[in-house]
PDB file of N, CA and C in Angstrom:
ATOM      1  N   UNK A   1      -1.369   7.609   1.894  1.00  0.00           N
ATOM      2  CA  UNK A   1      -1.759   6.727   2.984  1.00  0.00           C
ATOM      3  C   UNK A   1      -3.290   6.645   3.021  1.00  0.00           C
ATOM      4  N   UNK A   2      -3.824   5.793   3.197  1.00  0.00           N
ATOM      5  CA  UNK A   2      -5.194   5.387   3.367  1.00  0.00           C
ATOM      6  C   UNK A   2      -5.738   5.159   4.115  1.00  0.00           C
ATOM      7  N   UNK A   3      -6.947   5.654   4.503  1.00  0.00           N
ATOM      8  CA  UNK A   3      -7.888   6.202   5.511  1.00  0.00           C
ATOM      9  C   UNK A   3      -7.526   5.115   6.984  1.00  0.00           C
ATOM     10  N   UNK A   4      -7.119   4.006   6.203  1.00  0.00           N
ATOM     11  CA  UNK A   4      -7.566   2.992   7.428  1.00  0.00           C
ATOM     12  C   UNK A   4      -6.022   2.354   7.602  1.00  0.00           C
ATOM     13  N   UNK A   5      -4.796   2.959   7.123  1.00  0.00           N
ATOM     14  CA  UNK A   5      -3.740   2.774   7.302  1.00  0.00           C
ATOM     15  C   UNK A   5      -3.748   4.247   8.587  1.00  0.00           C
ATOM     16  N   UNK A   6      -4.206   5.215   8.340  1.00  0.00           N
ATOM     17  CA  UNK A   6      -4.068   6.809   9.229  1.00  0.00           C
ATOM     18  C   UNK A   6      -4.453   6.134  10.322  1.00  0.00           C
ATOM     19  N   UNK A   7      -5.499   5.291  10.617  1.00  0.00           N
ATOM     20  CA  UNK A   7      -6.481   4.420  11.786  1.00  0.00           C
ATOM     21  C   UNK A   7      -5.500   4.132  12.512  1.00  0.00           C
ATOM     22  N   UNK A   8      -4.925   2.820  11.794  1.00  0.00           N
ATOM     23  CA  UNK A   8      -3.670   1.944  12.261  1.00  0.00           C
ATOM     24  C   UNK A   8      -2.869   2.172  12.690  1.00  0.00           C
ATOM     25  N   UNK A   9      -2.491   3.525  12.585  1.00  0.00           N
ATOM     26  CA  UNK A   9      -1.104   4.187  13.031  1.00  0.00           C
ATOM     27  C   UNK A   9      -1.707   4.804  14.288  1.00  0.00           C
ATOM     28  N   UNK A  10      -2.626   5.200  14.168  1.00  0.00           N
ATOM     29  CA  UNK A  10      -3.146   6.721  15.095  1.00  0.00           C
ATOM     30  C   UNK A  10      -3.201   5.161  16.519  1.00  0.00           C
ATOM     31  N   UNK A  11      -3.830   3.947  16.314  1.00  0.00           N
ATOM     32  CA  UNK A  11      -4.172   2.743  16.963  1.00  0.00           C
ATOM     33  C   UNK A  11      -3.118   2.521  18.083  1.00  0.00           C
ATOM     34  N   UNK A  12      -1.868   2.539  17.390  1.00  0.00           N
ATOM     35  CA  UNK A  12      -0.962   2.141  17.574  1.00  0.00           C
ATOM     36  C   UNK A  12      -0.388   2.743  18.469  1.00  0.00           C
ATOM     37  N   UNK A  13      -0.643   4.401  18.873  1.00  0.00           N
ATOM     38  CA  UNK A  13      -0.577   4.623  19.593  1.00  0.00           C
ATOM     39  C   UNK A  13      -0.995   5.047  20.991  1.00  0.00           C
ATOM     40  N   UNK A  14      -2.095   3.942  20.748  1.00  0.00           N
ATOM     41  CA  UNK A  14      -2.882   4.550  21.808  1.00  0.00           C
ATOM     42  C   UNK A  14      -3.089   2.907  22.717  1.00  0.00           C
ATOM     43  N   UNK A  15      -2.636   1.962  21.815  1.00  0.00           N
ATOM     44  CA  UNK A  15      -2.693   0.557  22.330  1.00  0.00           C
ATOM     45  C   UNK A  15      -1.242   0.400  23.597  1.00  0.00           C
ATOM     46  N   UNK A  16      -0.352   0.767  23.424  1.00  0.00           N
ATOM     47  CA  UNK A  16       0.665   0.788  25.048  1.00  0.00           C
ATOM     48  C   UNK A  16      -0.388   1.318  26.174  1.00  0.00           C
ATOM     49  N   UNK A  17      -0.882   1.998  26.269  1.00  0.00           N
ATOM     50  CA  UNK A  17      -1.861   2.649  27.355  1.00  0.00           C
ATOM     51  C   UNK A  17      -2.715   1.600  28.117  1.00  0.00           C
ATOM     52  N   UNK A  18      -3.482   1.057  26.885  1.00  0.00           N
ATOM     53  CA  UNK A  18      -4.615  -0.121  26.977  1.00  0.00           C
ATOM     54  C   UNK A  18      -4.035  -1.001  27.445  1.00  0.00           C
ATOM     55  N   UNK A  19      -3.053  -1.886  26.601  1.00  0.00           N
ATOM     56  CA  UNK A  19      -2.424  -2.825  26.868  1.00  0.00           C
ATOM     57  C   UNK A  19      -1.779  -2.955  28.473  1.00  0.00           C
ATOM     58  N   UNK A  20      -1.417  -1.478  29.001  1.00  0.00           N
ATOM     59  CA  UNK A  20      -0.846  -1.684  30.465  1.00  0.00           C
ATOM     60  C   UNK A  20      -1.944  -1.809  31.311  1.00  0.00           C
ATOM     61  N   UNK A  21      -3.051  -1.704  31.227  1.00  0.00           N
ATOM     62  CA  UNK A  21      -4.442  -2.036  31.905  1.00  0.00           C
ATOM     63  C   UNK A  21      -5.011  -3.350  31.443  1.00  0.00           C
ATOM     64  N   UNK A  22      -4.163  -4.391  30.760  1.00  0.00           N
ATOM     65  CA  UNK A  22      -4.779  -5.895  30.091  1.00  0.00           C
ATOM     66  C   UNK A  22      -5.982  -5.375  28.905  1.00  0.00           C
ATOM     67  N   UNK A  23      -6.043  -4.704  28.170  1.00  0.00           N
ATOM     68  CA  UNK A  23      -7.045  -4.477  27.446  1.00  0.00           C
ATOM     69  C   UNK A  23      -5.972  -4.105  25.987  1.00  0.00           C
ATOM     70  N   UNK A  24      -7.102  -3.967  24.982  1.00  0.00           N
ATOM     71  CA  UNK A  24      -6.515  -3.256  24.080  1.00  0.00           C
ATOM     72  C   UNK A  24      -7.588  -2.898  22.767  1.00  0.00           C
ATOM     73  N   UNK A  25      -7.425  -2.469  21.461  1.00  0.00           N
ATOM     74  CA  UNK A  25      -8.317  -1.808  20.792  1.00  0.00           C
ATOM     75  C   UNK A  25      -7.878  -2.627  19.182  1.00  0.00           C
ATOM     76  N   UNK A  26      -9.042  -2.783  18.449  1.00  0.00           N
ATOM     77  CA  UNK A  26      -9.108  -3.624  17.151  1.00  0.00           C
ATOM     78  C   UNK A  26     -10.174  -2.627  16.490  1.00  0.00           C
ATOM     79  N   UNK A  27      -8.722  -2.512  15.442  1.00  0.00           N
ATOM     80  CA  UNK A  27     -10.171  -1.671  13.511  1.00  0.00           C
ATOM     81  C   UNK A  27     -10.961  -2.659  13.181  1.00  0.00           C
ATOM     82  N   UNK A  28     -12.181  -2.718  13.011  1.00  0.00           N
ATOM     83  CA  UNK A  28     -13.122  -3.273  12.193  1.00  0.00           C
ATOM     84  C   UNK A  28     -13.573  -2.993  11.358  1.00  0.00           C
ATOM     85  N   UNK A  29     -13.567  -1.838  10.619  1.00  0.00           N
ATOM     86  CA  UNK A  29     -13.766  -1.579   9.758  1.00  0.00           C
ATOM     87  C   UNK A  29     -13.469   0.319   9.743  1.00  0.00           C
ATOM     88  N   UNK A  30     -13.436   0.573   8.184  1.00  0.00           N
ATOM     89  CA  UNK A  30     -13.635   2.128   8.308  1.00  0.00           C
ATOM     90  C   UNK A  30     -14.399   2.175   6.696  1.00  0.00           C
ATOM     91  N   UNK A  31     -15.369   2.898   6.704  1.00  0.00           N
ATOM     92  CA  UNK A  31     -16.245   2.924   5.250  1.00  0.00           C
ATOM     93  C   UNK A  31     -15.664   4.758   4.876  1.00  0.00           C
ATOM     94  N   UNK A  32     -16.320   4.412   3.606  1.00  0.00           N
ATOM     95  CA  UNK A  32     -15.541   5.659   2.701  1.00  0.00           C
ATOM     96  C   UNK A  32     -16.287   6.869   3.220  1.00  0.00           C
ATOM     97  N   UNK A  33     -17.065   6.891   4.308  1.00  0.00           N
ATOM     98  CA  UNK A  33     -18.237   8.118   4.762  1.00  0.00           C
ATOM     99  C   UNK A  33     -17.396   8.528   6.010  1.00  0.00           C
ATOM    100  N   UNK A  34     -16.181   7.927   6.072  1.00  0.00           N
ATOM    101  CA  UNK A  34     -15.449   8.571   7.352  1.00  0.00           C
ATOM    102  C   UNK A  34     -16.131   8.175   8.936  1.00  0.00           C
ATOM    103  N   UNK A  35     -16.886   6.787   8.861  1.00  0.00           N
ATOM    104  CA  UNK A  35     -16.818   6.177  10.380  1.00  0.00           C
ATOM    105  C   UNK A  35     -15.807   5.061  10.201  1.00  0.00           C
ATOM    106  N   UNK A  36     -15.809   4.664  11.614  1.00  0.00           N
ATOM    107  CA  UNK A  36     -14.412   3.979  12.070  1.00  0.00           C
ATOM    108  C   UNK A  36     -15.302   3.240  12.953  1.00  0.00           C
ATOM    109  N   UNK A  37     -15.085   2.032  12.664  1.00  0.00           N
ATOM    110  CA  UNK A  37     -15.556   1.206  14.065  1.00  0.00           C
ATOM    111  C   UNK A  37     -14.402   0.327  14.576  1.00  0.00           C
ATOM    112  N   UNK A  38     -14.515   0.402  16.051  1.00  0.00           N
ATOM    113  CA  UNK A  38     -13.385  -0.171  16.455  1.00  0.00           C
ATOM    114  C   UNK A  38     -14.186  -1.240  17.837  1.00  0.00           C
ATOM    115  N   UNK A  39     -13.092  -1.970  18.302  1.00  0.00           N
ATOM    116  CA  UNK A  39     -13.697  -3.055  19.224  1.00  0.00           C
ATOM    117  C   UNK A  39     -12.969  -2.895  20.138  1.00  0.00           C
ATOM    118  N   UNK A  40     -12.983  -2.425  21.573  1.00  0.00           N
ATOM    119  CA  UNK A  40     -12.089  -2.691  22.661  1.00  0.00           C
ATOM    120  C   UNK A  40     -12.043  -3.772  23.237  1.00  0.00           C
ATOM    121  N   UNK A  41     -10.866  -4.431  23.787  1.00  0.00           N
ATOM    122  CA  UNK A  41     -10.940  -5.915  23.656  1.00  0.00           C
ATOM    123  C   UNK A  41     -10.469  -6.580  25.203  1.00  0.00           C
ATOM    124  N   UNK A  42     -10.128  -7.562  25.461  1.00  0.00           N
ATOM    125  CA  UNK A  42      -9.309  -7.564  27.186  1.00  0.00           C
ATOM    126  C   UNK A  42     -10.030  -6.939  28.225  1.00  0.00           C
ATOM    127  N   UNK A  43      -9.321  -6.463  29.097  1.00  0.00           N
ATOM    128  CA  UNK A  43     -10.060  -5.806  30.328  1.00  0.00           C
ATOM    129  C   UNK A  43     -10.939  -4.439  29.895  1.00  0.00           C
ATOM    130  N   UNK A  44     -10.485  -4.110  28.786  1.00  0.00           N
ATOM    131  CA  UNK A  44     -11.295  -3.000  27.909  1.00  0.00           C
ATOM    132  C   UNK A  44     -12.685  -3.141  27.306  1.00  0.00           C
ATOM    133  N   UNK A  45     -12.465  -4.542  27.434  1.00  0.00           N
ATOM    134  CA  UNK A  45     -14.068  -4.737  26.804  1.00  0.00           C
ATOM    135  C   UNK A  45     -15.473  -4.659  28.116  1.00  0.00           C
ATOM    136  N   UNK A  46     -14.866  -4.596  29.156  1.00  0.00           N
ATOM    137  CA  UNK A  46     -16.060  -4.882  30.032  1.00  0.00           C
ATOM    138  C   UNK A  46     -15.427  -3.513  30.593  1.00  0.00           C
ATOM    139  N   UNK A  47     -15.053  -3.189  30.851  1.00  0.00           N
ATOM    140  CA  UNK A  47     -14.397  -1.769  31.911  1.00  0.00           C
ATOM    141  C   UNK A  47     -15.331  -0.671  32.014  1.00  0.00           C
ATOM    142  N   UNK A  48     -16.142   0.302  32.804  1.00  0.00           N
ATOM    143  CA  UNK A  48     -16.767   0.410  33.379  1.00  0.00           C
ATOM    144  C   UNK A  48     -16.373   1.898  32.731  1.00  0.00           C
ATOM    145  N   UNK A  49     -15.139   2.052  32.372  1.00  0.00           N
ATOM    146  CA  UNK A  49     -14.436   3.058  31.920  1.00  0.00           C
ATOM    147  C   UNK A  49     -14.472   3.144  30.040  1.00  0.00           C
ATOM    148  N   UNK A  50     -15.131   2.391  29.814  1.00  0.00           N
ATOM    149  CA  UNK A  50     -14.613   2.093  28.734  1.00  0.00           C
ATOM    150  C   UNK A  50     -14.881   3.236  27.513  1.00  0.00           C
ATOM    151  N   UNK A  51     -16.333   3.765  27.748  1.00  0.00           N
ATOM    152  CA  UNK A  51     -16.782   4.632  26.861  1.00  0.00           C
ATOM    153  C   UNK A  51     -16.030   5.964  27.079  1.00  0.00           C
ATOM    154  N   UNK A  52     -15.409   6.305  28.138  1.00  0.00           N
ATOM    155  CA  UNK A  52     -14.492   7.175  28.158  1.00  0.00           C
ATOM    156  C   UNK A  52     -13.572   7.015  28.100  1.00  0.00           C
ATOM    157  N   UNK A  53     -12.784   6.051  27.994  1.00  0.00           N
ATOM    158  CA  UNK A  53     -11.131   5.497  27.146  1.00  0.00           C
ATOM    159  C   UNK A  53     -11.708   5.534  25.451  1.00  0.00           C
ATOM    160  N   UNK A  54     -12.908   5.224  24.787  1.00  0.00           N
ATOM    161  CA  UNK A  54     -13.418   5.564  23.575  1.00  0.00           C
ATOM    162  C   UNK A  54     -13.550   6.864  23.232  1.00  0.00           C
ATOM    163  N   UNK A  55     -13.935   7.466  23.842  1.00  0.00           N
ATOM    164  CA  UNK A  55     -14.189   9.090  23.558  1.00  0.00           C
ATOM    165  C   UNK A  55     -12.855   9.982  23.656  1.00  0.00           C
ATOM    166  N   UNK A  56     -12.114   9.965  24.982  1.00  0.00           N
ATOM    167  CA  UNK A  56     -11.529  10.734  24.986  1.00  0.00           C
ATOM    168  C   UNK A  56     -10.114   9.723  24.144  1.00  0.00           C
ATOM    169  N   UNK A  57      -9.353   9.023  24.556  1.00  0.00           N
ATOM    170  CA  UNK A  57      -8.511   8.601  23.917  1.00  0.00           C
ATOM    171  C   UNK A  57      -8.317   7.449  22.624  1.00  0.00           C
ATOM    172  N   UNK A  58      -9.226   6.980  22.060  1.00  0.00           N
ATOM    173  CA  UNK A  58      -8.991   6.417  21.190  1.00  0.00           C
ATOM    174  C   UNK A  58      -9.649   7.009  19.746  1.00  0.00           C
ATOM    175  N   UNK A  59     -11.128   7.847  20.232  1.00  0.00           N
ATOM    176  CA  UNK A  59     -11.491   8.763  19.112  1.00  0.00           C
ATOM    177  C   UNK A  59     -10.273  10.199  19.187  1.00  0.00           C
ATOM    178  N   UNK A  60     -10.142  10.484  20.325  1.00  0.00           N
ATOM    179  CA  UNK A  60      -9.015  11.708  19.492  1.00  0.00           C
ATOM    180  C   UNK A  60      -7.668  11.399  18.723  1.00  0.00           C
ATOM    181  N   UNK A  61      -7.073  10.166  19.173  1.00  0.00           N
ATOM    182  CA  UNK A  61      -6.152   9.818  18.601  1.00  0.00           C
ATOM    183  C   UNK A  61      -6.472   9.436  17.307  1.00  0.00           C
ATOM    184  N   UNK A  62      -7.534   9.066  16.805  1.00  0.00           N
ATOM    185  CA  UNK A  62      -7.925   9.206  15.250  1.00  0.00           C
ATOM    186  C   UNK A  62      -8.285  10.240  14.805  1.00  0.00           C
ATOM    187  N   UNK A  63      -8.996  10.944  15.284  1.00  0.00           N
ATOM    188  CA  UNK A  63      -9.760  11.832  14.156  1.00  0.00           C
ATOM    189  C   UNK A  63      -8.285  13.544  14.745  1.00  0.00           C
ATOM    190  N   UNK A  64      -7.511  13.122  15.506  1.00  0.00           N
ATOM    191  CA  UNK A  64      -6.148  14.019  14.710  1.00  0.00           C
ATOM    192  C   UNK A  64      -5.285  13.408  14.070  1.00  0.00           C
ATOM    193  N   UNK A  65      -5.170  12.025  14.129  1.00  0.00           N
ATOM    194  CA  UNK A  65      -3.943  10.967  12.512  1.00  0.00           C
ATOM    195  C   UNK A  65      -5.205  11.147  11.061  1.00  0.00           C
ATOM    196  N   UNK A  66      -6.425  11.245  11.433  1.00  0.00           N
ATOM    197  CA  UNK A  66      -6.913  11.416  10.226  1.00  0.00           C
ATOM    198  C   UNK A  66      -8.317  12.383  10.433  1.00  0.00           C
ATOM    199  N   UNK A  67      -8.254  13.584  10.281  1.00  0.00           N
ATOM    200  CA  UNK A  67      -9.185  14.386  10.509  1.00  0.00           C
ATOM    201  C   UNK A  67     -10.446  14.370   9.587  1.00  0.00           C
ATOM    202  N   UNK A  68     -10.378  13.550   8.780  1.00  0.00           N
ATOM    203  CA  UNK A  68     -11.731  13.152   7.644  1.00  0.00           C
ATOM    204  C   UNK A  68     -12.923  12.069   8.491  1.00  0.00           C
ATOM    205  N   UNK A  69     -11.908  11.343   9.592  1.00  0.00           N
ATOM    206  CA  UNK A  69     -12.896  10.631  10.258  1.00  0.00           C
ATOM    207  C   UNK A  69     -14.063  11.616  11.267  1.00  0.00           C
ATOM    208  N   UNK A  70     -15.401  11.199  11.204  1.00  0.00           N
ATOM    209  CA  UNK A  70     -16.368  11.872  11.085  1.00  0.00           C
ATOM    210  C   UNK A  70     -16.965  11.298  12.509  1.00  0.00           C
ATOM    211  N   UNK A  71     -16.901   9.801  12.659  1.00  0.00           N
ATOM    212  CA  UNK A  71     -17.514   9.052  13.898  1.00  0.00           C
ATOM    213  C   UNK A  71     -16.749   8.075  14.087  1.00  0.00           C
ATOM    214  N   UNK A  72     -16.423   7.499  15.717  1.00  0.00           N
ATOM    215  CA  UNK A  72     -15.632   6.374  16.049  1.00  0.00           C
ATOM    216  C   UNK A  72     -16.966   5.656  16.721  1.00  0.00           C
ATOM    217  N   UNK A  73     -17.133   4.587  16.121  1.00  0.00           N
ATOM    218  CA  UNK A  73     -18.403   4.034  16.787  1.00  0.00           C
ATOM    219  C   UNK A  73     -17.198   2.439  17.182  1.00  0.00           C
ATOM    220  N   UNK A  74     -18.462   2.080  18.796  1.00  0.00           N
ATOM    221  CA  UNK A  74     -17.205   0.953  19.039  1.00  0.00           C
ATOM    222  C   UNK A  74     -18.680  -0.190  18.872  1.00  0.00           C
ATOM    223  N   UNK A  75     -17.620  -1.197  18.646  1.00  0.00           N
ATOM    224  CA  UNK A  75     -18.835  -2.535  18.172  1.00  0.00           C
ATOM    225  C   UNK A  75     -18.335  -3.657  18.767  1.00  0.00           C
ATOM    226  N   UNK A  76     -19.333  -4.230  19.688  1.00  0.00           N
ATOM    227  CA  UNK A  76     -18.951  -5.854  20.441  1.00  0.00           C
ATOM    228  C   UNK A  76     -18.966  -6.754  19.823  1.00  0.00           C
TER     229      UNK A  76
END
């Protein structure tokens, strides 16, 4: 499985959460140095909350589906 298939999955479960708050989360990329950038999107993109729905639940849900990821950086 590949780095950014581990993403997708780990994504996947963390998007029902988002999604019940109108928001939700998009991979943009993942480079071979183990960052992950992702985009929170919907009510997630402006939410006031947002850098802590990034930190605590959408970076842990990656970097335990794929523990090689190094940084979850989020990008507008």
């Amino acid at each position: 499985m590949t780095l950014k298939e581990k993403v997708e999955k780990a994504l996947e479960t963390v998007r029902p959460h988002l999604q019940a708050d109108g928001g939700n989360v998009e991979l943009i990329d993942t480079t071979e140095d183990g960052v992950v950038k992702v985009k929170l999107t919907g009510a997630c993109g402006d939410c006031p909350m947002a850098a802590m729905t990034l930190q605590h639940g959408v970076t842990n849900a990656i970097k335990q589906a794929a523990p090689e990821v190094k940084e979850v950086q989020a990008v507008q």
